[in-house]
Protein backbone atom coordinates (compact mmCIF):
# COMPACT_ATOMS: atom_id res chain seq x y z
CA UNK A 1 -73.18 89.85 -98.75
CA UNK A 2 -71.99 93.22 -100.06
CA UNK A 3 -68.31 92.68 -98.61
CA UNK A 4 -68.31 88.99 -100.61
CA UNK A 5 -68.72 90.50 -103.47
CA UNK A 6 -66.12 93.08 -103.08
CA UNK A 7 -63.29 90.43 -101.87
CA UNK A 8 -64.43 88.47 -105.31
CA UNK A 9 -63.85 91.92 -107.62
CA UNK A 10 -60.73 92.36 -105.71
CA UNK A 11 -59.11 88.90 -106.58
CA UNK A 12 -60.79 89.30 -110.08
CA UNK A 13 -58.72 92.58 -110.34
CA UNK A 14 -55.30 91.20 -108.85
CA UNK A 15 -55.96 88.11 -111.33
CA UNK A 16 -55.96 90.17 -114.86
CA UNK A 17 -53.00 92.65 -113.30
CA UNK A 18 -51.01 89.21 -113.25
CA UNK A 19 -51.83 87.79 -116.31
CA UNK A 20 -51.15 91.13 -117.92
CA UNK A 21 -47.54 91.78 -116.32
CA UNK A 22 -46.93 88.15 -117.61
CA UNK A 23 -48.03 89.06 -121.07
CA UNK A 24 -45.46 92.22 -120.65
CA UNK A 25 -42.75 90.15 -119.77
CA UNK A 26 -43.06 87.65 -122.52
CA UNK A 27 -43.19 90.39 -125.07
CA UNK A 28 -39.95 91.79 -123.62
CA UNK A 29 -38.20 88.80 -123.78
CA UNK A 30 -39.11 88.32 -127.55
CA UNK A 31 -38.08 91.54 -128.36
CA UNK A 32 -34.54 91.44 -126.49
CA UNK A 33 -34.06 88.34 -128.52
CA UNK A 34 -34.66 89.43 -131.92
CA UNK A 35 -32.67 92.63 -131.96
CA UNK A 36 -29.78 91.92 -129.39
CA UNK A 37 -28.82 93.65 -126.32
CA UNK A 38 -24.99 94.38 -125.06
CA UNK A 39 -23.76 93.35 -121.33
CA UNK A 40 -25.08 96.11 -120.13
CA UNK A 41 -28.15 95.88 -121.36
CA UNK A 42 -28.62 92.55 -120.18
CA UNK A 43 -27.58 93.52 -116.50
CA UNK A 44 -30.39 96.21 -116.84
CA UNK A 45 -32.59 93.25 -117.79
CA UNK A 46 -31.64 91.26 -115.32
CA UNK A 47 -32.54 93.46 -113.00
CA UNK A 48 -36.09 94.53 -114.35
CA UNK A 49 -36.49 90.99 -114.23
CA UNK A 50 -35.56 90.77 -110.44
CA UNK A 51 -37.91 93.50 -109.77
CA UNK A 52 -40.81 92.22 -111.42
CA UNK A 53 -40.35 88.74 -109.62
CA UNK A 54 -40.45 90.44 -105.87
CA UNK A 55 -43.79 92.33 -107.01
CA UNK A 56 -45.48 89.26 -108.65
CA UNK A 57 -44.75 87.62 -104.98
CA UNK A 58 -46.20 90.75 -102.91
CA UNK A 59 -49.21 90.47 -105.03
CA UNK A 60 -49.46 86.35 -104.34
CA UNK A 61 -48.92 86.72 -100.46
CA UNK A 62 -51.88 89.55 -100.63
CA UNK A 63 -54.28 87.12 -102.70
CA UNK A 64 -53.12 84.21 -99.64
CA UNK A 65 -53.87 86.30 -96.53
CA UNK A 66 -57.39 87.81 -98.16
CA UNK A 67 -58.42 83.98 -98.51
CA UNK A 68 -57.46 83.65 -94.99
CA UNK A 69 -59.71 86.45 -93.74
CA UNK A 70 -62.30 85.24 -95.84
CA UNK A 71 -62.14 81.57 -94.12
CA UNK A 72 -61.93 82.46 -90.66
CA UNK A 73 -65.34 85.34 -91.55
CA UNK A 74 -66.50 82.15 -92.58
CA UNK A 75 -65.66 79.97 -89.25
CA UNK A 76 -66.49 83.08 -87.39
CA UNK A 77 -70.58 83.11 -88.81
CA UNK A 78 -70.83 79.18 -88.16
CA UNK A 79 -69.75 79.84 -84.69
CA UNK A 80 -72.43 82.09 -84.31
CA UNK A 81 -75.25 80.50 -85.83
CA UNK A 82 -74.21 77.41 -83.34
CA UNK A 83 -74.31 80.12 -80.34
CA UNK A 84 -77.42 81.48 -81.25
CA UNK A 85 -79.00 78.09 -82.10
CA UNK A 86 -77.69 76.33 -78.26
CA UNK A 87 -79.54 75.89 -75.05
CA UNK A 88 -78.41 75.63 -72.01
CA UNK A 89 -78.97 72.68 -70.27
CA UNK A 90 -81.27 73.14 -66.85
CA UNK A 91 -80.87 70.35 -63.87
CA UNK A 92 -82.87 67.32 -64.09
CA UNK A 93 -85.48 67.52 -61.70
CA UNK A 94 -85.81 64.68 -59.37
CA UNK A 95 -89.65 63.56 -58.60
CA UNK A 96 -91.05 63.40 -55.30
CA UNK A 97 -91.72 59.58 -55.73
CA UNK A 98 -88.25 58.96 -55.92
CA UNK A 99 -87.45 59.93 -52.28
CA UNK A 100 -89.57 57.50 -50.82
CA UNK A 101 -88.76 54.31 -49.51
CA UNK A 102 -86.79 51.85 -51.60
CA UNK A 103 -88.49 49.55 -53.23
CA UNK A 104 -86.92 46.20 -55.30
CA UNK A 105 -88.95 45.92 -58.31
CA UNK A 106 -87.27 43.25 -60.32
CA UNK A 107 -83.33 42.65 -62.39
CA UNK A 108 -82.62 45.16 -65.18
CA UNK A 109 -79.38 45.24 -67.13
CA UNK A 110 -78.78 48.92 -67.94
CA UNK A 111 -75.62 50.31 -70.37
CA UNK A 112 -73.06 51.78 -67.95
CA UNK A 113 -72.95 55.50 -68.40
CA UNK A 114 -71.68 58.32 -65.88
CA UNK A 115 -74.33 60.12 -64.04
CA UNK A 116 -72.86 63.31 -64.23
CA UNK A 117 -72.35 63.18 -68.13
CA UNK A 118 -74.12 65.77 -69.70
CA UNK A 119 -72.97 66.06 -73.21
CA UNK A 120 -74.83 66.29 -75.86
CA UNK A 121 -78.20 67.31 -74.06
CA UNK A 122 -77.47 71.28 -74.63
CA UNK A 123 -77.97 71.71 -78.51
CA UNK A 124 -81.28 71.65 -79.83
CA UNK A 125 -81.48 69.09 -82.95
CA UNK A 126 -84.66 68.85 -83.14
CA UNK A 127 -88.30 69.18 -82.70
CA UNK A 128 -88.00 65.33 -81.13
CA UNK A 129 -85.18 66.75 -78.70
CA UNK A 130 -87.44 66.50 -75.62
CA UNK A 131 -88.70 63.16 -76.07
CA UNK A 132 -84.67 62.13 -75.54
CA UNK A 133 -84.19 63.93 -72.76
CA UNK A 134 -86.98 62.48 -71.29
CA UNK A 135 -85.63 58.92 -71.63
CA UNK A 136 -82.47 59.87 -70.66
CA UNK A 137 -83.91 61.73 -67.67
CA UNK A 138 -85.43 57.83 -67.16
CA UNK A 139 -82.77 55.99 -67.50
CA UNK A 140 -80.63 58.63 -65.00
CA UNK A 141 -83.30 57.60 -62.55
CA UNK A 142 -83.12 54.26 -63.01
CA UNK A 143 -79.75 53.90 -62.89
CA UNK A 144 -79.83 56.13 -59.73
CA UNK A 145 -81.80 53.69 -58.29
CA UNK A 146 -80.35 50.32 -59.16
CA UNK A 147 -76.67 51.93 -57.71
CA UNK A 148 -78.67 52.64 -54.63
CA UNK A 149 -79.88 49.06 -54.31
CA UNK A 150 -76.80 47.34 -55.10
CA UNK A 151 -74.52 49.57 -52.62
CA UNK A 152 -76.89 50.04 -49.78
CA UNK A 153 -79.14 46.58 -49.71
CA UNK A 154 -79.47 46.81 -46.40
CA UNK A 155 -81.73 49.67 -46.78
CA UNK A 156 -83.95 48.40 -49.22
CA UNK A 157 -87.12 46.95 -46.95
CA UNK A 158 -89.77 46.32 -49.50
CA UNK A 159 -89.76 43.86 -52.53
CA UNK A 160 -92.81 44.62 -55.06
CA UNK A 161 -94.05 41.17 -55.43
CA UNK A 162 -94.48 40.84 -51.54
CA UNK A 163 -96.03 44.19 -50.80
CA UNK A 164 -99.48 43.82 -49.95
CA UNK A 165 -102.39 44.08 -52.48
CA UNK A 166 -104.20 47.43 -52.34
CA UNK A 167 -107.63 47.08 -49.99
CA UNK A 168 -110.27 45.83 -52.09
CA UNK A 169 -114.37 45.30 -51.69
CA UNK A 170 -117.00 42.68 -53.82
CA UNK A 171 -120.38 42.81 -54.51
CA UNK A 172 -122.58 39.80 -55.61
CA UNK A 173 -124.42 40.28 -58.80
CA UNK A 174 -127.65 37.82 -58.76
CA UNK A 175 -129.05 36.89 -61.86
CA UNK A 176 -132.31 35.08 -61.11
CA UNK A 177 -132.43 34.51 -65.24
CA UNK A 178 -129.85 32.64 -65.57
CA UNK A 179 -130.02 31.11 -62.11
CA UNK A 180 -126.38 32.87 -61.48
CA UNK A 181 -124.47 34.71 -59.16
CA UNK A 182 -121.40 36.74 -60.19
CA UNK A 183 -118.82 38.31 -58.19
CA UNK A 184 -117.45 41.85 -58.84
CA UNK A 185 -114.52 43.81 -57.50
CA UNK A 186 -116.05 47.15 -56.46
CA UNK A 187 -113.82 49.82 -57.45
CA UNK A 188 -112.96 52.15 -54.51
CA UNK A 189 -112.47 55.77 -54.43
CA UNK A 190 -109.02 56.89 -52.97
CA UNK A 191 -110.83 59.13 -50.55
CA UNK A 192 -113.29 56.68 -49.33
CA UNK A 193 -110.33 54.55 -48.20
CA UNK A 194 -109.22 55.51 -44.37
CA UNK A 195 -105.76 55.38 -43.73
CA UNK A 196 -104.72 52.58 -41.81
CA UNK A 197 -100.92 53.24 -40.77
CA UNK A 198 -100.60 55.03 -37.67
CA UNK A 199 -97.21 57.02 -37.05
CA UNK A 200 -96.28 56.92 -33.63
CA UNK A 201 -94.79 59.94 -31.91
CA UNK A 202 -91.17 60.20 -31.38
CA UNK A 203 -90.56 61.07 -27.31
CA UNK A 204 -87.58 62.66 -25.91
CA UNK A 205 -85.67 60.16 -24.13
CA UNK A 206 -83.77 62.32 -21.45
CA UNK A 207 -82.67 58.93 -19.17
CA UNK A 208 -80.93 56.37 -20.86
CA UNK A 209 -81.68 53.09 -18.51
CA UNK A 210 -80.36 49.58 -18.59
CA UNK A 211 -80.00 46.62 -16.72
CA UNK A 212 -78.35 43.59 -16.83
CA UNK A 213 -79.22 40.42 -14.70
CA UNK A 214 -77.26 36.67 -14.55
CA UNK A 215 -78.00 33.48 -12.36
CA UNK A 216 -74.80 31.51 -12.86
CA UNK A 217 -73.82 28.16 -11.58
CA UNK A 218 -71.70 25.55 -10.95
CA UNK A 219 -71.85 21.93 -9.49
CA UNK A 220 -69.53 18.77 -9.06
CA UNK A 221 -70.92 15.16 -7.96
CA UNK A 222 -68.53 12.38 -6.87
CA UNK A 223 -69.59 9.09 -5.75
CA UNK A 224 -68.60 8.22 -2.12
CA UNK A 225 -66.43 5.37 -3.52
CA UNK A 226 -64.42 7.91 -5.86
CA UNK A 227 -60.87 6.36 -5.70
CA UNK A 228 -59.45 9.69 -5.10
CA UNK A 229 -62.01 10.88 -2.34
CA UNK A 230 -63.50 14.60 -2.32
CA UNK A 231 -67.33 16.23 -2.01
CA UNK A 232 -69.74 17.07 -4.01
CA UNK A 233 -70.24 21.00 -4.57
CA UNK A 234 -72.71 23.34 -5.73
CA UNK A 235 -72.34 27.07 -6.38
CA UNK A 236 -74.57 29.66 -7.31
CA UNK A 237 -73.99 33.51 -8.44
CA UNK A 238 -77.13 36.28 -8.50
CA UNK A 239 -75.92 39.51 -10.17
CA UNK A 240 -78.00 42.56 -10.83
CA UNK A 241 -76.61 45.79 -12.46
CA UNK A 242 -79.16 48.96 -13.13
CA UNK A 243 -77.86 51.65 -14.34
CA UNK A 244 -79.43 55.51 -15.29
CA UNK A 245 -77.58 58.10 -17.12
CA UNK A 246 -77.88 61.33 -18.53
CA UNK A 247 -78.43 61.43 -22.47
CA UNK A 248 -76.05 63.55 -23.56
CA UNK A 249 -77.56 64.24 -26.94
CA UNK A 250 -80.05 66.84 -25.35
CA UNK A 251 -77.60 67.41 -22.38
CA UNK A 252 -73.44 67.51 -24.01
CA UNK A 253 -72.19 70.07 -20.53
CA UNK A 254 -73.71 67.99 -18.11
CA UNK A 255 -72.35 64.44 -17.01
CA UNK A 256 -74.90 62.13 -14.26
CA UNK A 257 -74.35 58.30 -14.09
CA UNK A 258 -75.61 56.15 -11.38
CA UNK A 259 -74.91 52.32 -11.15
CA UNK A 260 -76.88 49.90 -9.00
CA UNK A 261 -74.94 46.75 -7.99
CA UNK A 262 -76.00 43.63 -6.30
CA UNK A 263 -74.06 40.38 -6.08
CA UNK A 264 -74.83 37.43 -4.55
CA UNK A 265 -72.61 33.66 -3.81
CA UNK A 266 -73.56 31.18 -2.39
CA UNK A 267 -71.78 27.48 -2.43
CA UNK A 268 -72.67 24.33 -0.22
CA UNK A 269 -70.29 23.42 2.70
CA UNK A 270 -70.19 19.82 3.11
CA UNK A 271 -67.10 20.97 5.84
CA UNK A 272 -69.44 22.65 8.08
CA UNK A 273 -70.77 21.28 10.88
CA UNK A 274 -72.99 23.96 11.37
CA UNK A 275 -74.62 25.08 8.18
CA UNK A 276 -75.51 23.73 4.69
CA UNK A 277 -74.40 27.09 3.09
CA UNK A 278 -71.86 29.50 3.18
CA UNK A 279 -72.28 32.70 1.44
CA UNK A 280 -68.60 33.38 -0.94
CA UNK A 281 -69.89 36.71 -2.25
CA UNK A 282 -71.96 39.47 -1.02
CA UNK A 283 -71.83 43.15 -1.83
CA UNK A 284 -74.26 45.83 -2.24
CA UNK A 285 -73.29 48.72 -4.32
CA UNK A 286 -74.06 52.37 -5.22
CA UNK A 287 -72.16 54.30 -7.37
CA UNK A 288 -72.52 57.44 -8.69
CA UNK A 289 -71.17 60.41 -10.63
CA UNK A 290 -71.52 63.86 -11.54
CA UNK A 291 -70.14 66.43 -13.76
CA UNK A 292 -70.18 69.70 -15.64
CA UNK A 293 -68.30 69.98 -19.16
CA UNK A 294 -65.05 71.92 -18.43
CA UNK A 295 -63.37 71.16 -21.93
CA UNK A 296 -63.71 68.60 -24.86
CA UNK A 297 -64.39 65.16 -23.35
CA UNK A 298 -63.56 66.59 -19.19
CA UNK A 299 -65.62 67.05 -16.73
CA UNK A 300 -65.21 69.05 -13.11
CA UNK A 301 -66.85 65.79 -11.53
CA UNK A 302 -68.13 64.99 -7.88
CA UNK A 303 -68.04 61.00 -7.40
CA UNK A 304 -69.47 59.23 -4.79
CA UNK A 305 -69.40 55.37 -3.89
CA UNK A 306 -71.00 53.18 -1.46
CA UNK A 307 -70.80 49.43 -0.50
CA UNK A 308 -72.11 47.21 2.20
CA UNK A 309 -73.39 43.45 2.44
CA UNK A 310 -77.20 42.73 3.13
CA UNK A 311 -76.69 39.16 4.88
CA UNK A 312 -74.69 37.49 7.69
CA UNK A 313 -71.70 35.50 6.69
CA UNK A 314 -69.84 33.14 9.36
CA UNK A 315 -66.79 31.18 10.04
CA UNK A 316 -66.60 27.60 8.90
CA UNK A 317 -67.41 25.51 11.66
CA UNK A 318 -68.27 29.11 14.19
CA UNK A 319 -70.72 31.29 14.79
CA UNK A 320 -68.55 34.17 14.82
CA UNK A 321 -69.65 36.74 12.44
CA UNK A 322 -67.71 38.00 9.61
CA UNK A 323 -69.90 40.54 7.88
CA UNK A 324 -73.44 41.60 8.37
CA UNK A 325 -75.64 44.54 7.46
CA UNK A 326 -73.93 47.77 7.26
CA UNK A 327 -70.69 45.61 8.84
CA UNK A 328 -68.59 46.90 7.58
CA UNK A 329 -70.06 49.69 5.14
CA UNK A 330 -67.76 52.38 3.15
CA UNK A 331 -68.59 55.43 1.69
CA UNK A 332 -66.21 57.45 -0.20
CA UNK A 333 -66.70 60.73 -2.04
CA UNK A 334 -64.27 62.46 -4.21
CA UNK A 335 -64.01 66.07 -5.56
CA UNK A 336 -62.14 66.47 -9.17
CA UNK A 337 -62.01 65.21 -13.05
CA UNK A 338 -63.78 63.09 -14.95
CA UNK A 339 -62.79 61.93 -18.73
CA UNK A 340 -65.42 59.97 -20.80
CA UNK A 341 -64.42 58.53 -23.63
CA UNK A 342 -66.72 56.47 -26.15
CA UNK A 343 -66.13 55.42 -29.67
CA UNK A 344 -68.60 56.11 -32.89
CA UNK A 345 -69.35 52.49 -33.06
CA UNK A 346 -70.20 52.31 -29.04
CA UNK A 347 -68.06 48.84 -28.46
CA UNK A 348 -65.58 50.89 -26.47
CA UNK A 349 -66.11 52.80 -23.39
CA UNK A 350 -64.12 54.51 -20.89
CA UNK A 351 -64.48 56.46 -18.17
CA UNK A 352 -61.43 58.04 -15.50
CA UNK A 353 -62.10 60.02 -12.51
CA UNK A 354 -59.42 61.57 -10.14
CA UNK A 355 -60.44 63.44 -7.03
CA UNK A 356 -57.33 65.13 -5.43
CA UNK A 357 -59.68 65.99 -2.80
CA UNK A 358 -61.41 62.42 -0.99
CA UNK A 359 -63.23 61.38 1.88
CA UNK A 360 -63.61 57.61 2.60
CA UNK A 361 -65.68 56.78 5.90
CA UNK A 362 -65.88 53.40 7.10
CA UNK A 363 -68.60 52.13 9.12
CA UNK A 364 -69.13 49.02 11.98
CA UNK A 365 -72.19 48.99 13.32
CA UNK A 366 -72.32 45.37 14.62
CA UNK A 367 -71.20 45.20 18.49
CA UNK A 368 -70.48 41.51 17.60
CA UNK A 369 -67.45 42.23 15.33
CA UNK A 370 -64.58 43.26 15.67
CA UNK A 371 -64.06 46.89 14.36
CA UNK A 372 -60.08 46.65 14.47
CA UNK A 373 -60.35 43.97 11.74
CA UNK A 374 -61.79 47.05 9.16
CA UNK A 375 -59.44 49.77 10.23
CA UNK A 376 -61.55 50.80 13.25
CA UNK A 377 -60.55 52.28 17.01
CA UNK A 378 -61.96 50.05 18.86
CA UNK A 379 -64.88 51.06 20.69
CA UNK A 380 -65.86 53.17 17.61
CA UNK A 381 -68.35 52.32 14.97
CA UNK A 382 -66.74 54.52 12.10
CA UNK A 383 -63.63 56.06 10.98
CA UNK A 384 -62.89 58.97 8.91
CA UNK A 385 -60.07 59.24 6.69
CA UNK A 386 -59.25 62.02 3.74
CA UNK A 387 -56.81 61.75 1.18
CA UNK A 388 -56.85 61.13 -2.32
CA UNK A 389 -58.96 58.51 -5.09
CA UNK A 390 -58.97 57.46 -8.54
CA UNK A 391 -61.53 55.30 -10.22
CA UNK A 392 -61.64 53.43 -14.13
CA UNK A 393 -64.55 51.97 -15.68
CA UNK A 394 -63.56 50.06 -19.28
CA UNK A 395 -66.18 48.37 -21.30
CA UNK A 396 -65.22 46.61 -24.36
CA UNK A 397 -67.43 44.90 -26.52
CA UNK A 398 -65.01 42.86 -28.42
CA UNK A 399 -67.50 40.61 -31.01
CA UNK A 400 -71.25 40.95 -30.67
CA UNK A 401 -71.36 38.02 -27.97
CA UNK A 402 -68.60 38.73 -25.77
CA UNK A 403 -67.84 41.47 -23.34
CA UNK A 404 -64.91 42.76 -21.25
CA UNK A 405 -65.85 45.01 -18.42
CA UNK A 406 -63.07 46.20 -15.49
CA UNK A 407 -63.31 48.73 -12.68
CA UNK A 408 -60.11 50.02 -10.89
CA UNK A 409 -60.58 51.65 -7.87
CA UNK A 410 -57.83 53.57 -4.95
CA UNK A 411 -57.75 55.08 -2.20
CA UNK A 412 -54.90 56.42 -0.26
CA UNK A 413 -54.89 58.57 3.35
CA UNK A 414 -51.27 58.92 2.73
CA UNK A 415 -50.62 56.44 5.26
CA UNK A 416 -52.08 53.61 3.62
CA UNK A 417 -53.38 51.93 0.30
CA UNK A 418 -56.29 50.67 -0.31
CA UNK A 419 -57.31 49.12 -3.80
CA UNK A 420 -60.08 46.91 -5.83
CA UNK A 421 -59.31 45.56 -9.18
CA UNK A 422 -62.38 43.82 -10.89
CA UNK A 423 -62.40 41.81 -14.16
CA UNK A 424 -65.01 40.32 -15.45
CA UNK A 425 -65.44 38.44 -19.27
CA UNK A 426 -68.78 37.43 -20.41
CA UNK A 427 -69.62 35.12 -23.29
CA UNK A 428 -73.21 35.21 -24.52
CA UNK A 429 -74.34 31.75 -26.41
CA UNK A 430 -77.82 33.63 -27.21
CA UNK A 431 -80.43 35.78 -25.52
CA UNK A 432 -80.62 33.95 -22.49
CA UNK A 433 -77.95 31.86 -21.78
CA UNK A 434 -73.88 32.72 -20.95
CA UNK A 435 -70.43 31.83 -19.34
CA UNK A 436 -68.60 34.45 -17.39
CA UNK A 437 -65.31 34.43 -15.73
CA UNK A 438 -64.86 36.67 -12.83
CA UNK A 439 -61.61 38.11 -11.40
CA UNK A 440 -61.14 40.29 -8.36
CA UNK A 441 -57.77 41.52 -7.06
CA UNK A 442 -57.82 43.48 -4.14
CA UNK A 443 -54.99 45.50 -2.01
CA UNK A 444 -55.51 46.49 1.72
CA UNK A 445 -51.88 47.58 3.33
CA UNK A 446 -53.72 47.87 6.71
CA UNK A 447 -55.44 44.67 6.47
CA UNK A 448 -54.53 42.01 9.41
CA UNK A 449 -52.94 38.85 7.90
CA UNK A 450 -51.52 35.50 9.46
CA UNK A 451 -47.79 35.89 10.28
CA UNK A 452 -45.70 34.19 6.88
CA UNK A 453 -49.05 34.10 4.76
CA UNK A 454 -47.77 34.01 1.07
CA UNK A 455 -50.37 37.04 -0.30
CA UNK A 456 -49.78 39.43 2.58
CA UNK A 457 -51.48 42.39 1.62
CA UNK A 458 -52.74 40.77 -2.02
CA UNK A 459 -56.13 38.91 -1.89
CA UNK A 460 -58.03 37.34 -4.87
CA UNK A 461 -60.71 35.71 -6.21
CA UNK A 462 -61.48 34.09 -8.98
CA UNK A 463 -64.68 32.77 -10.15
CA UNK A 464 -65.97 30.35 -13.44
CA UNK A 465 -69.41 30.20 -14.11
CA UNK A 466 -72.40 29.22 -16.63
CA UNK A 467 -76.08 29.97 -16.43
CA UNK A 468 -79.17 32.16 -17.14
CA UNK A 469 -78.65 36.04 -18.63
CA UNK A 470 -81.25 38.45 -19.59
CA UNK A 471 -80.41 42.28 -20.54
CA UNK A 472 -82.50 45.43 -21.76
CA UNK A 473 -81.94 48.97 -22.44
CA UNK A 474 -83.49 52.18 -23.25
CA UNK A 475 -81.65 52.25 -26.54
C-alpha cells in the first residue's frame, strides 16, 4: 500500500512542476512582448524555448513508463491471487463396478464432449465446485460406456431387462378374521443367499487334438433300355484324419506333430465277373514330425512317414493280387529343417521340411506279388535306398465353409524320382454335410508302364464326391 501512495505523491509532484514551468513560460512571453527584444534576443528566446520543450517531454515519458510499472504491479498481484487461489486437478478415479461385464441398460443421447478435456475443472469457484465435478465425473463414465457399447457390441453379453430377477422367497400371511390369506415377499439377507455360479477351473491344454471324418458318395442309375447303353455305378469314400500336436504356447522351442490317415474307396464293378466290388482307394498312413527351435519360425526337424494298405485289391476279371497288407509298405525318414508358418487369424498354414539326409525302405511281404513291380530284387521282400526328401503341408481356409488342403511329397536316391502331389477342396453346406473334390498326381520314374502309354511316368486320380462330415478339436 505504502509504495501506491508514493507513485501517487510522485505524479502529484511532476503535475504542479508542469503547470508551474507553463505559468513561467506564459509570463515570459508577455513580458518579451510588451517591452521588445532585438534579433538576438529573440534567437536567445528561441532557444530557451527549445530547451524547455525537450524537458517538458522527459518529464511526460517519465509520468508514461511509471503508469506502466504501476499496471503490470497490478497484472502481476491478479496473477497471483489466481495462483494461490488454483487447484490442481487429480485423475478421475474409475469405480470397481465399472470393470465388470458390460451391461446394455437402455438409449441415452449424451452432448459430444472429448474425454480427455479437462478444462475448467482446476479452479475452485466455488463452495458447489464438487457437486460439478461429480456430474461431470458421471457423465465421463457414461459416455465411457456408451463408446464402449457402440464400438465393441460384440462384447456386450447382457441386456438389463433380460437379466434374471434376483432370488426371491414368500410367506403366506393367514388372517382367520377376515377369512384371508396374503402373500409376502420375504426380504433376504445378502449373506443368507448361497452363491450359485460355479467357476470352472482353467486346465493346461499341453496336446492340441483334432479329427476330421467324411463318408462321401456317389451313384449313377440307367435303365437297361438307355438309348445310349452304360451301367449303373455306385461309389463310396471313408476318410479319417487324427491328428496330435504340441501346443506351442507352453512349448515355443519344441515342434511334435503326428497325423493319422485312413482312406478308404470302394465302387461297384458291374465288369467283373468275379466280384461285386473293387476297392479304388486304400492307404493307411502315419506321419510324423519332430523338431527343436533353431531360429525364428525353423526347426532342426527329424520326419518320419509311413504308408501301407489294410485290404486285398485284385485285377478286374483275376485273382491276381495287386496290393495287400504291408504289400507294398514304405517307410521313409528324413534328417533336416522344418519351417512352420501360421497366420494371426489361423486360416493359413504352412509347413516345409527338407532332409538332406533320407532313408526310404520299401517293403513286400506277400510271396504272391510281384516285388519287381515296387522297385524290389526279386527274391527280396525290402529294399533300402538313401538319398534326399522334401515334404509341404498347406492349409487354407479360404471362407468359413471351404477348405484347401495339399501335401507335396519327394524322394530322390539320385537315380530316381519318386513324387506324390495331393489336392484336396472341401465345401461344407453345414455341420454335417459336404462336397469335396480330390486330386492326386503322382510321379514314379522307376515305375513299369505299357510300351506307348500316353502318362508314362505321370499317374492321376481324380475324385468328386458328396456326403456325411463331422469334425472336432481341442480348440
Amino acid at each position: 500500500m505504502h509504495k501506491i501512495i508514493l507513485s501517487l505523491l510522485f505524479l502529484f509532484c511532476l503535475t504542479l512542476s508542469i503547470n508551474a514551468q507553463e505559468a513561467q513560460d506564459s509570463i515570459v512571453a508577455e513580458v518579451v512582448e510588451a517591452v521588445g527584444i532585438t534579433t538576438a534576443d529573440s534567437i536567445a528566446a528561441d532557444a530557451t524555448t527549445q530547451y524547455k520543450d525537450s524537458i517538458r517531454q522527459v518529464r511526460k515519458r517519465l509520468i508514461a513508463a511509471w503508469r506502466e510499472k504501476l499496471r503490470a504491479d497490478s497484472i502481476a498481484r491478479e496473477d497471483s491471487i489466481a495462483r494461490a487461489n488454483y487447484v490442481k486437478p487429480t485423475p478421475m478415479e474409475i469405480p470397481a463396478t465399472f470393470f465388470g461385464p458390460v451391461v446394455f441398460s437402455g438409449y441415452e443421447m449424451m452432448d459430444s464432449f472429448d474425454l480427455m478435456d479437462m478444462r475448467g475443472s482446476g479452479v475452485v469457484q466455488d463452495a458447489m465446485t464438487w457437486i460439478n465435478r461429480e456430474m461431470d465425473m458421471s457423465k465421463r463414465l457414461r459416455r465411457l460406456k456408451q463408446n464402449y457399447i457402440i464400438n465393441n457390441p460384440r462384447h456386450v453379453k447382457y441386456n438389463y431387462d433380460s437379466l434374471p430377477a434376483p432370488p426371491k422367497e414368500f410367506t403366506a400371511v393367514v388372517d382367520p378374521t377376515k377369512s384371508t390369506i396374503e402373500v409376502k415377499d420375504l426380504n433376504l439377507d445378502k449373506k443368507d443367499v448361497e452363491e450359485t455360479v460355479e467357476v470352472n477351473e482353467v486346465k493346461r491344454v499341453n496336446w492340441l487334438r483334432s479329427f476330421d471324418g467324411s463318408v462321401q458318395f456317389s451313384q449313377a442309375y440307367i435303365s437297361p433300355n438307355w438309348y445310349q447303353g452304360g451301367n449303373n455305378n455306385l461309389n463310396m469314400i471313408a476318410n479319417a484324419i487324427y491328428n496330435v500336436k504340441l501346443n506351442q504356447a507352453f512349448y515355443p522351442n519344441l515342434l511334435f506333430d503326428t497325423t493319422i490317415q485312413y482312406k478308404l474307396g470302394v465302387y461297384s464293378a458291374p465288369d467283373d465277373s468275379l466280384r461285386n466290388y473293387s476297392i479304388s482307394e486304400d492307404i493307411f498312413r502315419i506321419n510324423s514330425k519332430f523338431g527343436l527351435k533353431a531360429a525364428k519360425s525353423w526347426y532342426y526337424s527329424v520326419t518320419a512317414d509311413f504308408k501301407t494298405q489294410l485290404f486285398n485289391g485284385y485285377k478286374k476279371n483275376s485273382n491276381d493280387l495287386q496290393a495287400s497288407l504291408l504289400s507294398p509298405a514304405e517307410l521313409n525318414v528324413g534328417l533336416g529343417m522344418t519351417y512352420s508358418y501360421a497366420n494371426d487369424k489361423k486360416k493359413l498354414s504352412f509347413d516345409a521340411s527338407i532332409a538332406p539326409l533320407s532313408y526310404n525302405l520299401k517293403i513286400c511281404t506277400n510271396d504272391k506279388m510281384d516285388e519287381t513291380a515296387f522297385g524290389i530284387d526279386e527274391g527280396k521282400t525290402t529294399a533300402h535306398q538313401f538319398g534326399s526328401s522334401a515334404e509341404g503341408k498347406l492349409t487354407w481356409k479360404l471362407m468359413y465353409n471351404i477348405t484347401y488342403t495339399s501335401r507335396l511329397f519327394l524322394f530322390s536316391n539320385y537315380e530316381y524320382v519318386q513324387g506324390d502331389w495331393e489336392n484336396r477342396l472341401s465345401f461344407d453346406i453345414n455341420r454335417f454335410l459336404s462336397t469335396q473334390i480330390f486330386v492326386h498326381l503322382r510321379y514314379d520314374s522307376g515305375a513299369s508302364h505299357a510300351p506307348n502309354a500316353s502318362w508314362k511316368d505321370w499317374q492321376m486320380k481324380e475324385i468328386l464326391s458328396f456326403g456325411f462330415n463331422y469334425k472336432f478339436s481341442t480348440i
